[in-house]
Protein backbone atom coordinates (compact mmCIF):
# COMPACT_ATOMS: atom_id res chain seq x y z
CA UNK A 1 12.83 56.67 -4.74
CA UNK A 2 13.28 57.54 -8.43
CA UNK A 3 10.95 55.98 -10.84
CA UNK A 4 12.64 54.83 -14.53
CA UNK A 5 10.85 54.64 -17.67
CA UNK A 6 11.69 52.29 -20.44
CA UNK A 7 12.07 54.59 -23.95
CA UNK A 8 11.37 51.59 -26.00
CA UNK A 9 8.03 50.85 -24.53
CA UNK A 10 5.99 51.96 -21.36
CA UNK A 11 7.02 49.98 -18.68
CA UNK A 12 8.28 51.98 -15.83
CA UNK A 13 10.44 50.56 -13.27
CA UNK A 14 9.34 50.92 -9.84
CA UNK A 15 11.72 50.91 -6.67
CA UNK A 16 9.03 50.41 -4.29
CA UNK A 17 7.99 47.14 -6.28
CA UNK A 18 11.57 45.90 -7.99
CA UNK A 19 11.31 43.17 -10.31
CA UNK A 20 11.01 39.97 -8.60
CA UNK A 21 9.95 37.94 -11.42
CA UNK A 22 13.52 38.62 -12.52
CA UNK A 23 15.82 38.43 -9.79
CA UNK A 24 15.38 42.32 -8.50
CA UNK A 25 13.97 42.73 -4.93
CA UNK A 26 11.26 45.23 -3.79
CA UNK A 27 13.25 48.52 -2.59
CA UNK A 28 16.17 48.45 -4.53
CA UNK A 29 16.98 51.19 -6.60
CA UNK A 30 17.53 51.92 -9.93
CA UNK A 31 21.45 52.35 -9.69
CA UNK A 32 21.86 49.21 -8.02
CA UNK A 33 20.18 46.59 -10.12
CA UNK A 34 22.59 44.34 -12.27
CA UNK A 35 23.97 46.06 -15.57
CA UNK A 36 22.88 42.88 -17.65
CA UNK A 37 19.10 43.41 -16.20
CA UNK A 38 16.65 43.95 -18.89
CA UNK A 39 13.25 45.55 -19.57
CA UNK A 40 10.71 43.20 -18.65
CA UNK A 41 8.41 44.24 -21.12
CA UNK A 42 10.58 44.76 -24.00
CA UNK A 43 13.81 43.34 -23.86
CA UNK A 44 16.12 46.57 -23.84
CA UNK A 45 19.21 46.96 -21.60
CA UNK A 46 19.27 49.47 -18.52
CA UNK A 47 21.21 52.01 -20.59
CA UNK A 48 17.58 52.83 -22.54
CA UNK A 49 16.12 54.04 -19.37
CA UNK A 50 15.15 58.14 -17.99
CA UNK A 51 14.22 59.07 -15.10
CA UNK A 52 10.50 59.69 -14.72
CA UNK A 53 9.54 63.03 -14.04
């Protein structure tokens, strides 16, 4: 699965780990977690995110 990184900072959100800590279960991608989710790290909405090459 596609890996995102944050442009704001360097968190990079992995699929194969989610975000538990905020509602996002291991193995879901990218596309599917909530529009109001936010970076972790940082703060930023999902809209800030690129793919990682």
């Amino acid at each position: 699965m596609q890996k995102y990184k944050c442009t704001a900072c360097t968190y990079v959100y992995d699929p194969e780990e989610g975000d538990p800590d905020n509602g996002v279960e291991p193995g879901t991608p990218f596309e599917e977690i909530p529009q109001d989710w936010l970076c972790p790290e940082c703060g930023v909405p999902k809209e800030l995110f690129v793919p990682l090459d």
